[in-house]
C-alpha atoms as a PDB file:
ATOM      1  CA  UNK A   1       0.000   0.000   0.000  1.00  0.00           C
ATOM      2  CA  UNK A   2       1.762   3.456  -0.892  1.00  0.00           C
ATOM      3  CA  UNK A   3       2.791   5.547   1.959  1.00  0.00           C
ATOM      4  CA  UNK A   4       0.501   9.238   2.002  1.00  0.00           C
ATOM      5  CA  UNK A   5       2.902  12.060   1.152  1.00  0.00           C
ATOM      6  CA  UNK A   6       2.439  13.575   4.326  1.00  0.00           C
ATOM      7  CA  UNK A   7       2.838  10.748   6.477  1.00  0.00           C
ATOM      8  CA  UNK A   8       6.343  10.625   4.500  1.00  0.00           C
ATOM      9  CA  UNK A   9       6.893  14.180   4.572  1.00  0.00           C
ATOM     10  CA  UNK A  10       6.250  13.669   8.699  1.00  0.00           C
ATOM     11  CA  UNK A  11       8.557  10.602   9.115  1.00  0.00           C
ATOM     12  CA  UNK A  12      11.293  13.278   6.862  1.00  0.00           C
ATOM     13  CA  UNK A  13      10.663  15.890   9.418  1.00  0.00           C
ATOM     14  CA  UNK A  14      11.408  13.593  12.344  1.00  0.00           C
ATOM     15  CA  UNK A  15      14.665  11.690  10.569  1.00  0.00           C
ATOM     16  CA  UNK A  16      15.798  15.865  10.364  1.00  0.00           C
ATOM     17  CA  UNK A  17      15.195  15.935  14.515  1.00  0.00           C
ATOM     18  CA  UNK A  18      17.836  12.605  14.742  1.00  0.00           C
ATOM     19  CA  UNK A  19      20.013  13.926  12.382  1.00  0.00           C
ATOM     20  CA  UNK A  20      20.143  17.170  13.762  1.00  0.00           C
ATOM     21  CA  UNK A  21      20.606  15.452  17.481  1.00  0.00           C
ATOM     22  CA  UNK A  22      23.450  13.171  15.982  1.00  0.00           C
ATOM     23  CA  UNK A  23      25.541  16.542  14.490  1.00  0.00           C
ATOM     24  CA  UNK A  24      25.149  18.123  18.047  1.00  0.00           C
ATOM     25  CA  UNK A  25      26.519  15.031  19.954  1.00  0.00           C
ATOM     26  CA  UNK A  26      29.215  14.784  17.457  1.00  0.00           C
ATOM     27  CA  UNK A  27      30.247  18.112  17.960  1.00  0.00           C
ATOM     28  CA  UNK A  28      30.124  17.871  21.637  1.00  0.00           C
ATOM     29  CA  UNK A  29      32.053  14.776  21.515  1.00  0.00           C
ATOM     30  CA  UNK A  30      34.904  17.061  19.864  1.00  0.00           C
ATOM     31  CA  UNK A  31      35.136  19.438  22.510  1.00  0.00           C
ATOM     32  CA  UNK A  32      34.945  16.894  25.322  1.00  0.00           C
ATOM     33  CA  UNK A  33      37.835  17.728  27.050  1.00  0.00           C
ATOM     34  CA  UNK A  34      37.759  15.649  30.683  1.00  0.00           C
ATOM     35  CA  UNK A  35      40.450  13.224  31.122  1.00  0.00           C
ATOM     36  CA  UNK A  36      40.111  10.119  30.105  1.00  0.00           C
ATOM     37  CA  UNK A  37      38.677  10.998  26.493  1.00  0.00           C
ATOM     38  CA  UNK A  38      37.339   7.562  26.092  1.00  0.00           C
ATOM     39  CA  UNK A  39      35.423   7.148  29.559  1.00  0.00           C
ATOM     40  CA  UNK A  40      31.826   7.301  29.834  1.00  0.00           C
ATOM     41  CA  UNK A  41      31.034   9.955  32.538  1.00  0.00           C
ATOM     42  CA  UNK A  42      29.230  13.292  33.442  1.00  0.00           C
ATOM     43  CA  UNK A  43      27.265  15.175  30.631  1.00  0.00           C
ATOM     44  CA  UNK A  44      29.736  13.920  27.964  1.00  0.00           C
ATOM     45  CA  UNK A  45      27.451  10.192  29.123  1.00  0.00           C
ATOM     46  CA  UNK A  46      24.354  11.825  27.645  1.00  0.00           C
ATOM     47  CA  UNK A  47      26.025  13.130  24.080  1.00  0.00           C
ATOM     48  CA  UNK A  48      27.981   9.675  23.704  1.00  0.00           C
ATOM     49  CA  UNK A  49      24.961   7.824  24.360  1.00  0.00           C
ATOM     50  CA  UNK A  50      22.733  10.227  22.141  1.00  0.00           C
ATOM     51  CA  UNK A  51      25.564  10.222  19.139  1.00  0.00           C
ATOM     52  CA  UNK A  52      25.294   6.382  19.887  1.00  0.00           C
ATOM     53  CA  UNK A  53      21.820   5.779  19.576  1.00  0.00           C
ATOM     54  CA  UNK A  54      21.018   8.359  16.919  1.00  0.00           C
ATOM     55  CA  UNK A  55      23.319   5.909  14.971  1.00  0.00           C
ATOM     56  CA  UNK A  56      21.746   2.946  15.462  1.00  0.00           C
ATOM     57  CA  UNK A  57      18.717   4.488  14.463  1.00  0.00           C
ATOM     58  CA  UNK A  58      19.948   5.643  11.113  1.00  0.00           C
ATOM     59  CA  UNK A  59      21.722   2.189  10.419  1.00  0.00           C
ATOM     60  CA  UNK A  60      18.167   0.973  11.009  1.00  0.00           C
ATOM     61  CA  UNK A  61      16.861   3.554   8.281  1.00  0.00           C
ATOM     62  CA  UNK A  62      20.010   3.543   5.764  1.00  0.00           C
ATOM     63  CA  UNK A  63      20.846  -0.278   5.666  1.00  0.00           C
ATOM     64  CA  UNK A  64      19.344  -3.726   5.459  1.00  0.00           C
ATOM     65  CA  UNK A  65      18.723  -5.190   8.496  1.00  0.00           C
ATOM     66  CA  UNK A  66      15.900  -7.555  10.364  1.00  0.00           C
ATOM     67  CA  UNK A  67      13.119  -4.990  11.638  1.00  0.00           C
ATOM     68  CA  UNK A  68       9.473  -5.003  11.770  1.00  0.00           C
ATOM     69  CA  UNK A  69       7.365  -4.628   8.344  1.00  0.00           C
ATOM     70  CA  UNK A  70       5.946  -1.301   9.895  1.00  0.00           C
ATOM     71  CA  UNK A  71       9.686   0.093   9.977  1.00  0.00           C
ATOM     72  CA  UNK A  72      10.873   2.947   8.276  1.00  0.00           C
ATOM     73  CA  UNK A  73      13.486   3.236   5.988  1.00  0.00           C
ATOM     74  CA  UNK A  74      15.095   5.044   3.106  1.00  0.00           C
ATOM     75  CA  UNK A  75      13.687   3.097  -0.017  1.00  0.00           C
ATOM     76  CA  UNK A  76      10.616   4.007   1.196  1.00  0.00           C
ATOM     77  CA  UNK A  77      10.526   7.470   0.418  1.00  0.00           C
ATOM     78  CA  UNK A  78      13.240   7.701  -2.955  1.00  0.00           C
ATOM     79  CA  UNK A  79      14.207   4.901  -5.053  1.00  0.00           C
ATOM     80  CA  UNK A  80      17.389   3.953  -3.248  1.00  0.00           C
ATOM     81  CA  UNK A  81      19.148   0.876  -2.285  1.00  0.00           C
ATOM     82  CA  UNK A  82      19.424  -0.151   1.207  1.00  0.00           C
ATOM     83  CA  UNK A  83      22.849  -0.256   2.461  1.00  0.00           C
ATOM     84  CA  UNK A  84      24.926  -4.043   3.273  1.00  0.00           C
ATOM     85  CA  UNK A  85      26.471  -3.653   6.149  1.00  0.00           C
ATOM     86  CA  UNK A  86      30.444  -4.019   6.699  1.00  0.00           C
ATOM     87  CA  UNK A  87      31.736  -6.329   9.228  1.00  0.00           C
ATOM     88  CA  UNK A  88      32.792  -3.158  11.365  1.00  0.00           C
ATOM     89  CA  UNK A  89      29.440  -1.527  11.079  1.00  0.00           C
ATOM     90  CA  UNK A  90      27.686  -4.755  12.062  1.00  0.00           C
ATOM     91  CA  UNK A  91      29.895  -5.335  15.156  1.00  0.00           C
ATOM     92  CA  UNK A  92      29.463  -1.560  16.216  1.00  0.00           C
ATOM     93  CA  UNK A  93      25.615  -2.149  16.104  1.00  0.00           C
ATOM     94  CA  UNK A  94      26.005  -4.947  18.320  1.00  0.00           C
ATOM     95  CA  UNK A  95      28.088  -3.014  20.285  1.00  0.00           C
ATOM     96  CA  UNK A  96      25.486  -0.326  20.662  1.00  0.00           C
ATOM     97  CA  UNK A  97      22.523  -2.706  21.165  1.00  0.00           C
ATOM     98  CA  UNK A  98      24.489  -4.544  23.310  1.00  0.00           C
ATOM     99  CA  UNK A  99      25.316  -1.605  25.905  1.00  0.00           C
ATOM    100  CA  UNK A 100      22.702   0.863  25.200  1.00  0.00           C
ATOM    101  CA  UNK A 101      19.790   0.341  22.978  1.00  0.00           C
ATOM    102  CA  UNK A 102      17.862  -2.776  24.467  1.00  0.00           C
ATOM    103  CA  UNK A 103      17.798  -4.439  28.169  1.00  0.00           C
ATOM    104  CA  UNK A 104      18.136  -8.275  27.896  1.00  0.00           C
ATOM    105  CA  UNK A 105      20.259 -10.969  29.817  1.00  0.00           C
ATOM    106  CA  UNK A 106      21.773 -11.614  26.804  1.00  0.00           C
ATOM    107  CA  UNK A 107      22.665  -7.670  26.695  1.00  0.00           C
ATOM    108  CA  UNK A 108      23.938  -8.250  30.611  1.00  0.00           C
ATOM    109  CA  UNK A 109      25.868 -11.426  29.829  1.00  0.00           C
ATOM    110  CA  UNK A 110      27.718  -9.826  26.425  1.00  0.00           C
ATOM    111  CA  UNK A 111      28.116  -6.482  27.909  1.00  0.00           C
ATOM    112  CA  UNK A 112      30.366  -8.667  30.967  1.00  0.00           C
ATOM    113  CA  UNK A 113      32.728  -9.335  28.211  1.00  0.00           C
ATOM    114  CA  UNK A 114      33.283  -5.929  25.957  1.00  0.00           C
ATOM    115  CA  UNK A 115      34.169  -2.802  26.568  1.00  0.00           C
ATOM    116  CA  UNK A 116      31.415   0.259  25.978  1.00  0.00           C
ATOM    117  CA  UNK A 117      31.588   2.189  23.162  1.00  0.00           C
ATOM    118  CA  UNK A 118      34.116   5.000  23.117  1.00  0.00           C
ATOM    119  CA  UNK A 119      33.903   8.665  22.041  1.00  0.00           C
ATOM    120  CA  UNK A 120      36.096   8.352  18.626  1.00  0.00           C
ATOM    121  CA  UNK A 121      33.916   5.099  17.591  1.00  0.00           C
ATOM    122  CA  UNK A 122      30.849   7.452  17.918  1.00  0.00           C
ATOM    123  CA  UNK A 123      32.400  10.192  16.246  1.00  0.00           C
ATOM    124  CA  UNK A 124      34.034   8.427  13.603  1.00  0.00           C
ATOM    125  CA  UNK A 125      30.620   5.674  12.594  1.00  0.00           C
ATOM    126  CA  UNK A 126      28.345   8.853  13.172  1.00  0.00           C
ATOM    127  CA  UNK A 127      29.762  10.987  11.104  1.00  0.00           C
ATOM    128  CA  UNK A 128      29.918   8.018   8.416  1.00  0.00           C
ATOM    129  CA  UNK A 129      26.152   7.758   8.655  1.00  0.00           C
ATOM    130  CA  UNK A 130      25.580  11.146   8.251  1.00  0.00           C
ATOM    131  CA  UNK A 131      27.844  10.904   5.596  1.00  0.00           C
ATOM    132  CA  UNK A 132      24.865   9.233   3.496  1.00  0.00           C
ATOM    133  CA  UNK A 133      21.804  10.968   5.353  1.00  0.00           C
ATOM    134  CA  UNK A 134      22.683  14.369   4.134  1.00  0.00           C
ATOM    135  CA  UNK A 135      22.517  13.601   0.365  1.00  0.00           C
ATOM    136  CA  UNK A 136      19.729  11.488   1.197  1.00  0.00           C
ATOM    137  CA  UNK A 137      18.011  14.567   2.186  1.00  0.00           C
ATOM    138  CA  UNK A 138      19.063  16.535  -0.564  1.00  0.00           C
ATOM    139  CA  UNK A 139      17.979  14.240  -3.309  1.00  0.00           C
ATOM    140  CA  UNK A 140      14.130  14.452  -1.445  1.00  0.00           C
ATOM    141  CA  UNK A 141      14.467  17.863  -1.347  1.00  0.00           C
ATOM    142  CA  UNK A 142      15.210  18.011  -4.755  1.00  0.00           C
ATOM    143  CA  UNK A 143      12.140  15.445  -5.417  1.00  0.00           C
ATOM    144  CA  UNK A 144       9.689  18.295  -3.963  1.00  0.00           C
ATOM    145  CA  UNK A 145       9.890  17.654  -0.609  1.00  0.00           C
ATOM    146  CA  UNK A 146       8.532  20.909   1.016  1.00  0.00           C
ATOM    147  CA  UNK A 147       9.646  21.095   4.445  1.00  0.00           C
ATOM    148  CA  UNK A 148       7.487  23.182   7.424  1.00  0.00           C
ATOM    149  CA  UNK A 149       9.070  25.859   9.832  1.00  0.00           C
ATOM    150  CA  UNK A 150      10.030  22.661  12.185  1.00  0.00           C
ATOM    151  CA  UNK A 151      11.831  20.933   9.210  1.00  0.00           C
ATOM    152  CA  UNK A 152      13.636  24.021   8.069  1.00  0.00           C
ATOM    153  CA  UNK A 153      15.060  24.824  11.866  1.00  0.00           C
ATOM    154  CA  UNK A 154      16.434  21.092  12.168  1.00  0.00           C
ATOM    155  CA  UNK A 155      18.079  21.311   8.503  1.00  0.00           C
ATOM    156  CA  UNK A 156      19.258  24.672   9.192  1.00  0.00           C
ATOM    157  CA  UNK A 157      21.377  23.491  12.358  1.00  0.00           C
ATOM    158  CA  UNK A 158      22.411  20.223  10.429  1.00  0.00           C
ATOM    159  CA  UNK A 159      23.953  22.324   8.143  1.00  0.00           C
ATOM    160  CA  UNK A 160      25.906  24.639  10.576  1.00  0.00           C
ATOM    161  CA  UNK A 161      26.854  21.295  13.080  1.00  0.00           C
ATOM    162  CA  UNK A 162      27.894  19.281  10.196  1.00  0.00           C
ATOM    163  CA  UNK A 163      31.411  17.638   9.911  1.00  0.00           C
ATOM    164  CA  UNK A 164      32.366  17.258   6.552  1.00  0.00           C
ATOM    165  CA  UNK A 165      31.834  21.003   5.156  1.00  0.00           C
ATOM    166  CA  UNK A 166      30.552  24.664   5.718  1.00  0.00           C
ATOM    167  CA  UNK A 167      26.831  25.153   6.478  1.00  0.00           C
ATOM    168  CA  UNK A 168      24.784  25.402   2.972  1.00  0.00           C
ATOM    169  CA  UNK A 169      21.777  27.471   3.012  1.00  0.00           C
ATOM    170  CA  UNK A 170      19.938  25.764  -0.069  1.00  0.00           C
ATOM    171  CA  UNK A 171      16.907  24.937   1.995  1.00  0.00           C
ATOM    172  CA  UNK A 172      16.513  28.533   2.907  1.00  0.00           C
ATOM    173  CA  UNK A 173      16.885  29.679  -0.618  1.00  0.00           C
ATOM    174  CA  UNK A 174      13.899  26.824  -1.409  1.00  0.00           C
ATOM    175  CA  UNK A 175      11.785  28.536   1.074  1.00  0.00           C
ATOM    176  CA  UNK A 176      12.044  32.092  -0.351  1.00  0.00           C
ATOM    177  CA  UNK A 177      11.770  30.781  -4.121  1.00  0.00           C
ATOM    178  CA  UNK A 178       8.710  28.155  -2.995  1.00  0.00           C
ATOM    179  CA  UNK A 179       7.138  31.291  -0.957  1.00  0.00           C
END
C-alpha cells in the first residue's frame, strides 16, 4: 500500500530531529575535554549515548537489516538501495545494542565481556552515517519535498553542526523561491 505524502513528509521531518541530534553530539564529543577521552562519565554520558543511539537508528533507516514490516526506511521514500552492512558496522551495532539500545540478559551477559563504546567510535561511525543521510536529504528535497518551519530549523542546524563542510543554506533559498 503506498505511503501518504504527508505521512512521509512527517517521518522526513522527524529523521531531520535525529540527524540534527546526531551533528550536536558529534560536535560535543569534539570538545569533550575531561580526562580520560574515552570514559563514559558526566554530561559527555548523555552526548555519547545520544551520538550512539542516533546511529543505530539511522543504520536501522540507511541499511538492510531484520526490523518489523511497519519500519521505516530510506527506499521508502526515494528509489534507493538499502545499504549491506560491513563487518565493522555490524559489530558496532552490536556493540550499541548490546550496551545501550535494548535491556536483555543476553545484553547483561555480552556487555560482561566488551568494553562500551568509546567517544572516537561514535564520532568516527556517526559521522559516516551522516555521511549518506545528508545527500539522502538533498535528493528528497530536490524530489519536492517541502519542508514546514520545524523541518527548516532542524536542517538549518544540520547544516551549521555538520562535519564534513561549511553550512549550505539551499533549503533557505527553497523557502524564499517556494514562498
Amino acid at each position: 500500500m503506498p505511503i501518504p505524502q504527508d505521512t512521509k513528509d512527517a517521518a522526513i521531518t522527524r529523521l531531520l530531529y535525529d540527524l540534527s541530534v546526531l551533528v550536536d553530539a558529534i560536535e560535543f564529543l569534539k570538545r569533550w575535554t575531561r580526562k580520560p577521552k574515552t570514559l563514559d562519565l558526566g554530561e559527555e554520558r548523555l552526548a555519547l549515548n545520544a551520538a550512539l543511539v542516533k546511529t543505530r537508528l539511522l543504520y536501522d533507516f540507511f541499511y538492510v537489516c531484520v526490523g518489523a514490516p511497519n519500519d521505516v526506511t530510506a527506499d521508502k521514500f526515494l528509489p534507493v538501495p538499502l545499504r549491506q552492512y560491513t563487518n565493522e558496522e555490524l559489530a558496532f551495532r552490536r556493540l550499541i545494542n548490546t550496551w545501550c539500545a535494548h535491556m536483555s540478559w543476553k545484553r547483561v551477559s555480552s556487555a560482561a565481556k566488551t568494553r562500551p563504546p568509546t567517544r572516537p567510535q561514535a564520532r568516527r561511525f556517526g559521522s559516516a552515517v551522516l555521511s549518506h543521510a545528508i545527500p539522502f536529504v538533498e535528493a528528497y528535497l530536490d524530489d519536492g519535498y517541502k519542508p514546514n518551519k520545524t523541518a527548516r530549523i532542524y536542517w538549518l542546524r544540520i547544516q551549521v553542526g555538520r562535519p564534513d563542510r561549511p553550512p549550505n543554506t539551499e533549503m533557505s533559498k527553497r523557502k524564499n523561491r517556494d514562498a
